[in-house]
N, C-alpha and C. Protein backbone atom coordinates (compact mmCIF):
# COMPACT_ATOMS: atom_id res chain seq x y z
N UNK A 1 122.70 -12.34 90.29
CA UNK A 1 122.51 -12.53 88.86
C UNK A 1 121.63 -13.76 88.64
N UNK A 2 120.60 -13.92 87.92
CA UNK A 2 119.76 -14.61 87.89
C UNK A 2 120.29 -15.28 86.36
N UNK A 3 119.71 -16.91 86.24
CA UNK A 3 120.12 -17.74 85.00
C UNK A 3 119.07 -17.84 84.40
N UNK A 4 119.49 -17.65 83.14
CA UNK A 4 118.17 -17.82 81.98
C UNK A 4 117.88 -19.28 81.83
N UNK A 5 116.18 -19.16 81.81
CA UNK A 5 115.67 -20.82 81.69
C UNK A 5 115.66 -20.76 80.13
N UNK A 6 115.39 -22.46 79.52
CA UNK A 6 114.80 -22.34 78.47
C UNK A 6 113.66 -22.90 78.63
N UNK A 7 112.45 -22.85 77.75
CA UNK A 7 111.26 -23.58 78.31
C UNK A 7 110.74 -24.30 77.31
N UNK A 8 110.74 -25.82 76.87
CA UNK A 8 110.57 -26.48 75.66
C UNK A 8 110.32 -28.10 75.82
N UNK A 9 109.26 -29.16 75.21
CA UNK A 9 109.43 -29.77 75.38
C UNK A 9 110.61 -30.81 74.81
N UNK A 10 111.26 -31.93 75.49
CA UNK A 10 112.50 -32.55 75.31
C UNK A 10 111.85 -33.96 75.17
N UNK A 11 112.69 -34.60 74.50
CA UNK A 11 112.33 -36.29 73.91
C UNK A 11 112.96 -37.02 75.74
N UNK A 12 112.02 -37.77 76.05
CA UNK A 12 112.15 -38.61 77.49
C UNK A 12 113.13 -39.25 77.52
N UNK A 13 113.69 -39.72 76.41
CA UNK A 13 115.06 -40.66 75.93
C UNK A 13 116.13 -40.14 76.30
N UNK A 14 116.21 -38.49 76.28
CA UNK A 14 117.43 -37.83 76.06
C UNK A 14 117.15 -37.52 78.01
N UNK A 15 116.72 -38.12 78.67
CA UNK A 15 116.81 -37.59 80.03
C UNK A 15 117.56 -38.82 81.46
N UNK A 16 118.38 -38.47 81.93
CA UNK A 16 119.27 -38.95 82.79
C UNK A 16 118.25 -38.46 84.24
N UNK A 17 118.63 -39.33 85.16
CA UNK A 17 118.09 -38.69 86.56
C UNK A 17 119.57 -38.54 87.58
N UNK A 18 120.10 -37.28 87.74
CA UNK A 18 121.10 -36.92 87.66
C UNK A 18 121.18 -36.90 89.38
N UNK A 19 122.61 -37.39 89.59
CA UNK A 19 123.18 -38.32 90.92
C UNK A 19 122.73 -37.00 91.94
N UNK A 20 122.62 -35.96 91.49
CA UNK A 20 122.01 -34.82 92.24
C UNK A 20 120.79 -34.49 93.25
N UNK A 21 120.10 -35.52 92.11
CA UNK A 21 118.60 -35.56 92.52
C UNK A 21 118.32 -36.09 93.66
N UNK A 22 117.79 -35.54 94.71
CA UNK A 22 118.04 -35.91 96.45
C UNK A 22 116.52 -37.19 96.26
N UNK A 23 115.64 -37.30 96.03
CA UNK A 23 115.05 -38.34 96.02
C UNK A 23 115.46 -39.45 96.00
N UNK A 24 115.44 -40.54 96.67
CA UNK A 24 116.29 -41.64 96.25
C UNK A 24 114.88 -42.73 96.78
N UNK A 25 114.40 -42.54 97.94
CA UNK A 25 113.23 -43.30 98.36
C UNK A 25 111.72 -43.26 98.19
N UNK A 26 111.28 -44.23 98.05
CA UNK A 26 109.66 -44.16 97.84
C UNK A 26 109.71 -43.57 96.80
N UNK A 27 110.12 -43.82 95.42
CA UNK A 27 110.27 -42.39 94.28
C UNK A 27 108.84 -43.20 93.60
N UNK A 28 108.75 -44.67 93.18
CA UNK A 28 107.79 -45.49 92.91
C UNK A 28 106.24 -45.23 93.58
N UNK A 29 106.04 -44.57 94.84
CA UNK A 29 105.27 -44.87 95.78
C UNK A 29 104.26 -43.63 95.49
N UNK A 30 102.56 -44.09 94.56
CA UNK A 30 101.68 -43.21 94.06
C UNK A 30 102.39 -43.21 92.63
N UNK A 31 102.95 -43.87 92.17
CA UNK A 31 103.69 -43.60 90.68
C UNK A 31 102.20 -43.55 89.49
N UNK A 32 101.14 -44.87 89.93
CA UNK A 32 100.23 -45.20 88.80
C UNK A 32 99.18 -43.88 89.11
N UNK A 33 98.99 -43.79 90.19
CA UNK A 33 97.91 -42.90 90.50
C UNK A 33 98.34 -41.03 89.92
N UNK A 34 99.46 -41.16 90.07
CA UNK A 34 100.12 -40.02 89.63
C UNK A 34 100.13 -40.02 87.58
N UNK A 35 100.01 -41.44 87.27
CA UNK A 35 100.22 -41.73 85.64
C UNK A 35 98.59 -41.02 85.32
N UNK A 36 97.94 -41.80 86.41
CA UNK A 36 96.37 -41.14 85.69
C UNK A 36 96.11 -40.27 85.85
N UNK A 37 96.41 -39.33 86.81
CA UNK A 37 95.75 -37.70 86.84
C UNK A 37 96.73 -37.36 85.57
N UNK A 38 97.75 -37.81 84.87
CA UNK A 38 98.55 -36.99 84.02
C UNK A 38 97.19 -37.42 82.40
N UNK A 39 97.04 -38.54 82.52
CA UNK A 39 96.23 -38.75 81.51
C UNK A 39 94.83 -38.50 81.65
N UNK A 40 94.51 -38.31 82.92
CA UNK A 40 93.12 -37.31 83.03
C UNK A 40 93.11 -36.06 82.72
N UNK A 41 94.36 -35.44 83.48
CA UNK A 41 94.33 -33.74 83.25
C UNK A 41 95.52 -33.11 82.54
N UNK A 42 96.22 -34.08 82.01
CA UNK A 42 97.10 -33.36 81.78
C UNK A 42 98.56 -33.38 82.68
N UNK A 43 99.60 -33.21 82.65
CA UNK A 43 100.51 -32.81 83.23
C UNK A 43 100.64 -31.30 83.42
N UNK A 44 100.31 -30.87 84.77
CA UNK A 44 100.88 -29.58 84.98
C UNK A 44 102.06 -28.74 85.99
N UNK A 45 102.99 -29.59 85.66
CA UNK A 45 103.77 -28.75 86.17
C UNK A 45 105.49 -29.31 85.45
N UNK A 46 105.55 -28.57 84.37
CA UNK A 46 106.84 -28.65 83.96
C UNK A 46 108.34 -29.31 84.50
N UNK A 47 108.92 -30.74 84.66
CA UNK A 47 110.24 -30.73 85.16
C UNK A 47 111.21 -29.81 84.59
N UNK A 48 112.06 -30.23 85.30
CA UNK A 48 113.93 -28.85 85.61
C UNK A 48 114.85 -29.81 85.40
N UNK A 49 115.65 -29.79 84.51
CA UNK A 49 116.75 -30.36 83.84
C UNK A 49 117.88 -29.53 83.84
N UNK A 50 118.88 -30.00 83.38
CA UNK A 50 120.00 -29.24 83.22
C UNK A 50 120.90 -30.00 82.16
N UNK A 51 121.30 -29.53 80.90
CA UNK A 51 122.24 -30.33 79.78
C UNK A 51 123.64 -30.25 80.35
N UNK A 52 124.18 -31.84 79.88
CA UNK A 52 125.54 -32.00 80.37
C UNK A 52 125.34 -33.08 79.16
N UNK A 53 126.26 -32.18 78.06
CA UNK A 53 126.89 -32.95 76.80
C UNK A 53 125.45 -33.05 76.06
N UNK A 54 125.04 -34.30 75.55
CA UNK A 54 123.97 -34.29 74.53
C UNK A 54 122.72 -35.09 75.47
N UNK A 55 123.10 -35.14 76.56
CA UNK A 55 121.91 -35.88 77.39
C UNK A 55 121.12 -34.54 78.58
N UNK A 56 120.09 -34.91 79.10
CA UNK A 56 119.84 -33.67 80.03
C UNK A 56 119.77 -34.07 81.32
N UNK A 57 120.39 -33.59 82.70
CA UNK A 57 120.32 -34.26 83.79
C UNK A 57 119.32 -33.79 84.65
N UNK A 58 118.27 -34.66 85.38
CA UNK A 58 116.61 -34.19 85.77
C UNK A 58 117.16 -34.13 87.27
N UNK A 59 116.65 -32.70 87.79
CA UNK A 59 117.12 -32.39 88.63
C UNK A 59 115.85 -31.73 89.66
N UNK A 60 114.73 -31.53 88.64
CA UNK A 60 113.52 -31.77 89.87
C UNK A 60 111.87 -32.12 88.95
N UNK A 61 111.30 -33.09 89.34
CA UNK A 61 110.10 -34.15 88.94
C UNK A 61 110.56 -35.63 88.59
N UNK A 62 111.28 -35.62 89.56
CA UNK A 62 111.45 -37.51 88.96
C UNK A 62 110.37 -38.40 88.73
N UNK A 63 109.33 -37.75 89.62
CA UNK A 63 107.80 -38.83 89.71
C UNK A 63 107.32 -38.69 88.86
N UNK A 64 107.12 -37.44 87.90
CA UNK A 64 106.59 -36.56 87.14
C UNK A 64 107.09 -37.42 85.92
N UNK A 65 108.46 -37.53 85.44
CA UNK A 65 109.16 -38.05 84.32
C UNK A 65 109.39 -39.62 84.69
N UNK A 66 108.98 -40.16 85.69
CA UNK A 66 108.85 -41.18 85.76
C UNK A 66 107.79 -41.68 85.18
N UNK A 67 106.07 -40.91 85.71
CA UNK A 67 104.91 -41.47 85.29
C UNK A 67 104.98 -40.59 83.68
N UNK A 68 105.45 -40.26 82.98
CA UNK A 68 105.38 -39.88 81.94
C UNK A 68 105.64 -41.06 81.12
N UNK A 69 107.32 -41.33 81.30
CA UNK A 69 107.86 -42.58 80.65
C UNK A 69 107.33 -43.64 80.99
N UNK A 70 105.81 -43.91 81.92
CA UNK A 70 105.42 -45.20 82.12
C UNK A 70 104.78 -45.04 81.19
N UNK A 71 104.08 -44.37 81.18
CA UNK A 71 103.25 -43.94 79.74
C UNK A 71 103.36 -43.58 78.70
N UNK A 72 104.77 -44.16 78.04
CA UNK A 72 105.15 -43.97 76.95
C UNK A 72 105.27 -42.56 76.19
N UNK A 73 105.23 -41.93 77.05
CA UNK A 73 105.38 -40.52 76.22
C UNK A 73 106.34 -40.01 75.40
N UNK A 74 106.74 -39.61 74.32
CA UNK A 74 108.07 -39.45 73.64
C UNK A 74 108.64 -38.07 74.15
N UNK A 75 107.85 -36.94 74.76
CA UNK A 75 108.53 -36.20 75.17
C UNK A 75 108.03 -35.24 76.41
N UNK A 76 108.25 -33.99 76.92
CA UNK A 76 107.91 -33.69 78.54
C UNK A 76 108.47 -32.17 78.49
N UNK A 77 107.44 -31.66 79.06
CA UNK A 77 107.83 -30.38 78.74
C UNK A 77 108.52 -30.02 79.96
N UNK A 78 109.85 -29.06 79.96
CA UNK A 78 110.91 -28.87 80.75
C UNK A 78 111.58 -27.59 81.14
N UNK A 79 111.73 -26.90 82.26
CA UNK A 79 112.99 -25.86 82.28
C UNK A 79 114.04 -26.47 82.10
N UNK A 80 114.88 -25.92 80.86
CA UNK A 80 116.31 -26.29 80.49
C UNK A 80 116.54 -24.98 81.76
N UNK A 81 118.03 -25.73 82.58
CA UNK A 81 118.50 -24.41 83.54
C UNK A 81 119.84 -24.51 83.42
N UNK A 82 120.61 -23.38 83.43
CA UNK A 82 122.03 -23.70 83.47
C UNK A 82 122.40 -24.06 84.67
N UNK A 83 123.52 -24.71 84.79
CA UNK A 83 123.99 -25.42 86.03
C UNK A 83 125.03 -25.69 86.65
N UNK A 84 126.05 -25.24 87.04
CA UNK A 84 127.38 -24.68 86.88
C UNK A 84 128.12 -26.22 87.67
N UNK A 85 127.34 -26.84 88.56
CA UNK A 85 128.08 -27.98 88.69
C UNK A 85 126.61 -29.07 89.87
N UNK A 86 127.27 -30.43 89.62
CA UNK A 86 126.72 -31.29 90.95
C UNK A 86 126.14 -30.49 91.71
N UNK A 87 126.46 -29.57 92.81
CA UNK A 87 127.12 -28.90 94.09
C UNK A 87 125.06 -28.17 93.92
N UNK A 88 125.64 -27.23 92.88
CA UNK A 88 124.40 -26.35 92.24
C UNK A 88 122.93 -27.35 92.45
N UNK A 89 123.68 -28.37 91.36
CA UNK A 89 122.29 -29.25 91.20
C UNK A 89 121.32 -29.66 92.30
N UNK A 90 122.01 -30.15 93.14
CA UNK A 90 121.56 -31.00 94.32
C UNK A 90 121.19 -29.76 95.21
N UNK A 91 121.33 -28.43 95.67
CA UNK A 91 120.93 -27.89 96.31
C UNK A 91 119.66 -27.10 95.33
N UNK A 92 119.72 -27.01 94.35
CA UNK A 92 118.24 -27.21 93.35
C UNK A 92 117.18 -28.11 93.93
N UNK A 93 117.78 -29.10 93.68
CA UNK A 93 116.86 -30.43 93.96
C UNK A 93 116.02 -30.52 95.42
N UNK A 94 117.04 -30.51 96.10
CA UNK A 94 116.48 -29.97 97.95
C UNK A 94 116.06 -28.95 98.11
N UNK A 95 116.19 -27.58 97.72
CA UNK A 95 115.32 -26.72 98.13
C UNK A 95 114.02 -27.08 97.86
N UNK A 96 113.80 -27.44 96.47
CA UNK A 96 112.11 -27.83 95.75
C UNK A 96 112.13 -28.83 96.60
N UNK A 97 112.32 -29.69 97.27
CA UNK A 97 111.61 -30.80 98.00
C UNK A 97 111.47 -30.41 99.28
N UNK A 98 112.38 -29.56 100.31
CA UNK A 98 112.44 -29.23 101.52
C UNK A 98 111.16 -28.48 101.41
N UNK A 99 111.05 -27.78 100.53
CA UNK A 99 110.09 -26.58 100.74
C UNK A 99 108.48 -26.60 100.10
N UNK A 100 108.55 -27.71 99.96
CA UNK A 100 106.93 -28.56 99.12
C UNK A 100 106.33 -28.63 100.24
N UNK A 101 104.89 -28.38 100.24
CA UNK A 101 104.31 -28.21 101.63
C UNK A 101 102.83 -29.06 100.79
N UNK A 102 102.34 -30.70 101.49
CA UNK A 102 101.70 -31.25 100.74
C UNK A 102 99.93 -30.50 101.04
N UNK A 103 99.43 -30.81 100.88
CA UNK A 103 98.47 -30.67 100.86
C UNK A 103 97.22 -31.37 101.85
N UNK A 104 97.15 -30.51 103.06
CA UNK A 104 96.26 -31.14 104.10
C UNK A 104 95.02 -31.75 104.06
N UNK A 105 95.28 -32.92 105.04
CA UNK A 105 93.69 -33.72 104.84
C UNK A 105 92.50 -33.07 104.83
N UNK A 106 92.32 -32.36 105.55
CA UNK A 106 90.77 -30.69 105.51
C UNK A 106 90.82 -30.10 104.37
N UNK A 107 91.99 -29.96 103.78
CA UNK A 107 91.48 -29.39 102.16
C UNK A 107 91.41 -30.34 101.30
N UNK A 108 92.32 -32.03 101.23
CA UNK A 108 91.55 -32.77 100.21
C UNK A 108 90.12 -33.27 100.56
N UNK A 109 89.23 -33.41 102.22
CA UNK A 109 88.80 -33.90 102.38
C UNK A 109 87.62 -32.64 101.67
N UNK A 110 87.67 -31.82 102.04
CA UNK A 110 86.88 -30.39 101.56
C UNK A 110 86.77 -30.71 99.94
N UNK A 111 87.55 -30.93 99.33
CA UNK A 111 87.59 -30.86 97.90
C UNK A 111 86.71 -32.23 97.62
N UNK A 112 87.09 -33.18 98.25
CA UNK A 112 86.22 -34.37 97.36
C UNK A 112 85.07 -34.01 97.80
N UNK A 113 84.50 -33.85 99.19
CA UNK A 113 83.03 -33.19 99.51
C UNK A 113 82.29 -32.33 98.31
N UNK A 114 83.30 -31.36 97.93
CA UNK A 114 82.64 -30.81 96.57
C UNK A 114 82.34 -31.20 95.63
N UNK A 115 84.15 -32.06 95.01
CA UNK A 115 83.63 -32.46 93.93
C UNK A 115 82.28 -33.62 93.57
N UNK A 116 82.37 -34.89 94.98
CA UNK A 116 81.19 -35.48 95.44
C UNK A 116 79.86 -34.97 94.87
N UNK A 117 79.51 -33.73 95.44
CA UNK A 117 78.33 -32.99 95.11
C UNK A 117 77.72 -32.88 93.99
N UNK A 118 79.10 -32.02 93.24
CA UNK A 118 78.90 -31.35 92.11
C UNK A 118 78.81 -33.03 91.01
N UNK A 119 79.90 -33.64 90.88
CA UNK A 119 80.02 -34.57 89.91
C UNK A 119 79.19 -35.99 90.58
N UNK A 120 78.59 -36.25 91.50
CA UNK A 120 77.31 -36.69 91.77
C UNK A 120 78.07 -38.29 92.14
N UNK A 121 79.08 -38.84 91.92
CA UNK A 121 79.96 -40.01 91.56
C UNK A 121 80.81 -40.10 92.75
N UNK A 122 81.12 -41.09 93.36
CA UNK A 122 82.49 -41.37 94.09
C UNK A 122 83.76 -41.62 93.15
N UNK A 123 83.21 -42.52 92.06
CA UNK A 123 83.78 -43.16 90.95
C UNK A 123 84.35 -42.29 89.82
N UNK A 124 83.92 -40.64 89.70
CA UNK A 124 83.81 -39.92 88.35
C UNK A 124 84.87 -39.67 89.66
N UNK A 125 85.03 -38.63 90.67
CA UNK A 125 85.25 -38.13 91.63
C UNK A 125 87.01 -39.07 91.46
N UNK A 126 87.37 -40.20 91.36
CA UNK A 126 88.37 -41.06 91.57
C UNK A 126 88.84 -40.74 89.89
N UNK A 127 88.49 -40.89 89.16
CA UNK A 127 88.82 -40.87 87.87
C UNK A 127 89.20 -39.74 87.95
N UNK A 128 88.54 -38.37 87.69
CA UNK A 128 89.23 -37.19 87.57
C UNK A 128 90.51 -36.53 88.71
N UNK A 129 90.30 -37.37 89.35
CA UNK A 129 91.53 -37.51 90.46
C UNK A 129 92.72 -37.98 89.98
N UNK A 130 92.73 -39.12 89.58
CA UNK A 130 93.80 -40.07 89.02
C UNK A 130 93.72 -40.82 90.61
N UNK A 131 92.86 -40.98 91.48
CA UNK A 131 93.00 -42.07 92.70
C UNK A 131 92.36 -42.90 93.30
N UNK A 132 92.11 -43.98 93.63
CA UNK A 132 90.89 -44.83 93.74
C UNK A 132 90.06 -44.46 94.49
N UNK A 133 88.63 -45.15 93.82
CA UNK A 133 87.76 -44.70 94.75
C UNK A 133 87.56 -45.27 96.01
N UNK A 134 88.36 -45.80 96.39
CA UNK A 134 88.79 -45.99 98.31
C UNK A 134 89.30 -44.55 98.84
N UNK A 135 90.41 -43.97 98.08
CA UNK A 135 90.97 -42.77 98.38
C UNK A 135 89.92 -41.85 98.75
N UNK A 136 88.68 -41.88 97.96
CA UNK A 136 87.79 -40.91 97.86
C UNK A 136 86.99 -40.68 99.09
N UNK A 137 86.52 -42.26 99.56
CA UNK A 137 85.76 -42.50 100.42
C UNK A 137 86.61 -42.16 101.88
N UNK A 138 87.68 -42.42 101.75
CA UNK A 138 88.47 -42.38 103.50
C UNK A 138 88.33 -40.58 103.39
N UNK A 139 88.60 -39.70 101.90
CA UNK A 139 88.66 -38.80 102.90
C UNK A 139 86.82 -38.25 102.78
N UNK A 140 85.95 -38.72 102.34
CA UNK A 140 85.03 -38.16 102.77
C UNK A 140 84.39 -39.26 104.19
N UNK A 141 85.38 -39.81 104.16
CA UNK A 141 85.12 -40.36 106.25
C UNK A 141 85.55 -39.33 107.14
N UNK A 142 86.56 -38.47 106.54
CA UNK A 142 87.15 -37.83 107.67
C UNK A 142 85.85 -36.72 107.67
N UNK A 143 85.20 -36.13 106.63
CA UNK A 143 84.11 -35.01 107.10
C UNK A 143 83.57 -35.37 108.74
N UNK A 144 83.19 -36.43 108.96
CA UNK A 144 82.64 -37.04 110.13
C UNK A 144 83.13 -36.70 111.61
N UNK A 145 84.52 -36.87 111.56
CA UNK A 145 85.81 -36.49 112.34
C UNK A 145 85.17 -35.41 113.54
N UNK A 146 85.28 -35.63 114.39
CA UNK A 146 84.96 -34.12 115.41
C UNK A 146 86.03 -33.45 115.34
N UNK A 147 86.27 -31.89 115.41
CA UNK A 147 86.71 -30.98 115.73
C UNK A 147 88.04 -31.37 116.06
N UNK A 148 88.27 -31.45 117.39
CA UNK A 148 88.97 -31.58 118.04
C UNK A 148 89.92 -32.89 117.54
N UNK A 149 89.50 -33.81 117.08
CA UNK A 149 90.23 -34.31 116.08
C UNK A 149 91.12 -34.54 115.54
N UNK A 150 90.25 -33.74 114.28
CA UNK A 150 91.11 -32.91 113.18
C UNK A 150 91.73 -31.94 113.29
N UNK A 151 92.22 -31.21 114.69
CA UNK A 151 93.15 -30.73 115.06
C UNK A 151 94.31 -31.31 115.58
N UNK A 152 94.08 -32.71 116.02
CA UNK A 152 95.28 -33.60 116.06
C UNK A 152 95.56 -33.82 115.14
N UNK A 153 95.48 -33.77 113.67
CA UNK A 153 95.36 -34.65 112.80
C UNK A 153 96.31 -33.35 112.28
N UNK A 154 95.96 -32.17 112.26
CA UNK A 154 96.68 -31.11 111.83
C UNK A 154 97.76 -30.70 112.54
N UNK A 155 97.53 -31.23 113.90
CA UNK A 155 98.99 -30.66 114.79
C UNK A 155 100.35 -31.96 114.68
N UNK A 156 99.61 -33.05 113.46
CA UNK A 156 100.34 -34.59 113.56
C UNK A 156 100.90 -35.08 114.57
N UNK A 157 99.63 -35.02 115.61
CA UNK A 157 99.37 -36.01 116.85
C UNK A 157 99.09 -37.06 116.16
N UNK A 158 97.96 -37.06 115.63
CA UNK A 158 97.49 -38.82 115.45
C UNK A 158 97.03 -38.60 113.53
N UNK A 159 97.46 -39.85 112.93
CA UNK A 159 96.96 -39.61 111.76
C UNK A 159 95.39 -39.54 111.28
N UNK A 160 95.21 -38.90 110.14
CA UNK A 160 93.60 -38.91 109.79
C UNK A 160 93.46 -39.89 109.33
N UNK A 161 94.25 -41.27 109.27
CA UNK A 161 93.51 -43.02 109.13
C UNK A 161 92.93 -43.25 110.58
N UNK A 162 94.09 -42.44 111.70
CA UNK A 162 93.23 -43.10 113.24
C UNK A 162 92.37 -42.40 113.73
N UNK A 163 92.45 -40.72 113.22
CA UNK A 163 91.42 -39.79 113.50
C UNK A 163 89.89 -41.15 113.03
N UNK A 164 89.82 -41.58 111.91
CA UNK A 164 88.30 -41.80 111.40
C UNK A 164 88.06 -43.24 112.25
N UNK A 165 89.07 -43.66 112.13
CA UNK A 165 89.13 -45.34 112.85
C UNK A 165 88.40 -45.31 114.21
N UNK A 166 88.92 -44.06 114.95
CA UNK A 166 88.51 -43.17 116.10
C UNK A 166 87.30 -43.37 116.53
N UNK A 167 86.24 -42.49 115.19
CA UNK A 167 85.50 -41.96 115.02
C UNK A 167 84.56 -42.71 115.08
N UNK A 168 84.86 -43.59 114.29
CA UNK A 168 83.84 -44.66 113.58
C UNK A 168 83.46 -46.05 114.63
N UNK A 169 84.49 -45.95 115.08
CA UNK A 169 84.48 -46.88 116.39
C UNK A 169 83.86 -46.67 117.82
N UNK A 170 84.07 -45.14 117.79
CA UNK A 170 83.64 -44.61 119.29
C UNK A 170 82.50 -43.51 118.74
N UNK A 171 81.41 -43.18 118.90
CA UNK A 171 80.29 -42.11 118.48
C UNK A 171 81.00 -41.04 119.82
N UNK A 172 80.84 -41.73 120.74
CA UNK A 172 80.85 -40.95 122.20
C UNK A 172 82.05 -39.37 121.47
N UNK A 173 82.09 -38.46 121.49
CA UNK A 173 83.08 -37.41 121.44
C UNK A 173 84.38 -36.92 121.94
N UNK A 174 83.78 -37.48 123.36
CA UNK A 174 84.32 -37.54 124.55
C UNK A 174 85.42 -38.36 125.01
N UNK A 175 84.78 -39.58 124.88
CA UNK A 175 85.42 -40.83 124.45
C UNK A 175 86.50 -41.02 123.50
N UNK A 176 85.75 -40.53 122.25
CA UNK A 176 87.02 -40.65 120.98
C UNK A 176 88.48 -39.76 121.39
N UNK A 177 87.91 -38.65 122.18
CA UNK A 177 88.93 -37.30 122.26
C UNK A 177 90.37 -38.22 123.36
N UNK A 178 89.57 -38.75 124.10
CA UNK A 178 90.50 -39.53 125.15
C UNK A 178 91.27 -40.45 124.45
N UNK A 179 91.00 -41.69 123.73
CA UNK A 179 91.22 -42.56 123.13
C UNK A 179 92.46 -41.94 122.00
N UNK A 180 92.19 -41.06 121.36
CA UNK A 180 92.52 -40.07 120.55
C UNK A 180 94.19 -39.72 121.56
N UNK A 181 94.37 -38.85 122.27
CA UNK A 181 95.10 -38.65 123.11
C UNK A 181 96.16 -39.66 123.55
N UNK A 182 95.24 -41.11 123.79
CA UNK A 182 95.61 -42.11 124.91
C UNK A 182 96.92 -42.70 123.44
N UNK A 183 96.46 -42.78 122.02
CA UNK A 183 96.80 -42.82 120.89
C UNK A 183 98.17 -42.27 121.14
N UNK A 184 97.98 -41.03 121.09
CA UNK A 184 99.44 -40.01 120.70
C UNK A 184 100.32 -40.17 121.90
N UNK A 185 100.25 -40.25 122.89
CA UNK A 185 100.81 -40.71 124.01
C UNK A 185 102.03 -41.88 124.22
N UNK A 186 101.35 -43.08 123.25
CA UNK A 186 101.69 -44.07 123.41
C UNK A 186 102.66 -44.57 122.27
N UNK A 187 104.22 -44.92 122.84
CA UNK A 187 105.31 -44.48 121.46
C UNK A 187 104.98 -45.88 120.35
N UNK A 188 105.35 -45.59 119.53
CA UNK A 188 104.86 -46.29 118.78
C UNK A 188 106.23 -47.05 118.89
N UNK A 189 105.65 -49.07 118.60
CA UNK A 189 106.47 -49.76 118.79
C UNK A 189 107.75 -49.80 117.13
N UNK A 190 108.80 -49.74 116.70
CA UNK A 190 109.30 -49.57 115.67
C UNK A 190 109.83 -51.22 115.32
């Protein structure tokens, strides 16, 4: 049996971040950069609430209703969901986060390459992003990246900060690929 949503925007005031909500770390971390793509493009993607009494408990976009209310917004558009208890909530909350799959460095690095092109700017390119234009530039460093690489980088052997660091340091291919390797090998001290 499936639960009827409601779909409406709600005043930010009336919203609780409900003990459910499995986020607890780094919730701050990209908060501003996340405020400006909302005031560049818009917010698109609706938070999930659930009413308990006259308040509503946010049970998935905390970042989302976070950078909203940094920005003063009076209200946020929402699935009202029914919610039969805690128990419900929190396995709400974790599925949408377990199962978020972010978005790989080869396709943002692909995308700023375009947008680069098309919008002619590193700077327009960062703005319509909502991310600085440092962001912009590291990933159009990674275009550079050899092959082989950016298949470490995809198999998360080595990150695409050391993939370019790599790169940029060693021309040799050969060289980098070893170095690269000699990298993932070596445990990282904690």
């Amino acid at each position: 049996m499936s639960k009827k949503f409601e779909y409406k925007d709600i005043p930010i005031s009336s919203i609780e971040i409900s003990s459910a909500n499995v986020r607890k770390v780094d919730v701050e971390e990209g908060l501003d950069e996340l405020a400006k793509s909302i005031v560049e493009i818009g917010l698109q993607q609706p938070i999930v609430v659930y009413q308990k009494g006259d308040k509503y408990q946010l049970v998935i976009g905390q970042r989302r209703f976070l950078a909203c209310k940094k920005l003063g917004m009076q209200k946020i558009p929402a699935f009202i969901r029914p919610v039969d208890n805690e128990t419900e909530a929190m396995v709400i909350s974790f599925s949408e986060n377990i199962h978020r799959s972010e978005l790989g460095y080869r396709d943002k690095m692909r995308v700023a390459v375009e947008l680069v092109n098309k919008l002619k700017s590193i700077e327009k390119v960062a703005k319509v992003l909502g991310v600085s234009p440092q962001t912009v530039r590291n990933y159009l460093g990674y275009e550079g990246v050899p092959e082989e690489l950016k298949k470490m980088v995809d198999e998360k052997k080595i990150s695409a900060r050391t993939a370019v660091a790599i790169t940029q340091s060693t021309p040799d291919v050969h060289k980098a690929i070893l170095i690269a390797k000699k990298v993932h090998e070596t445990p990282s001290i904690v």
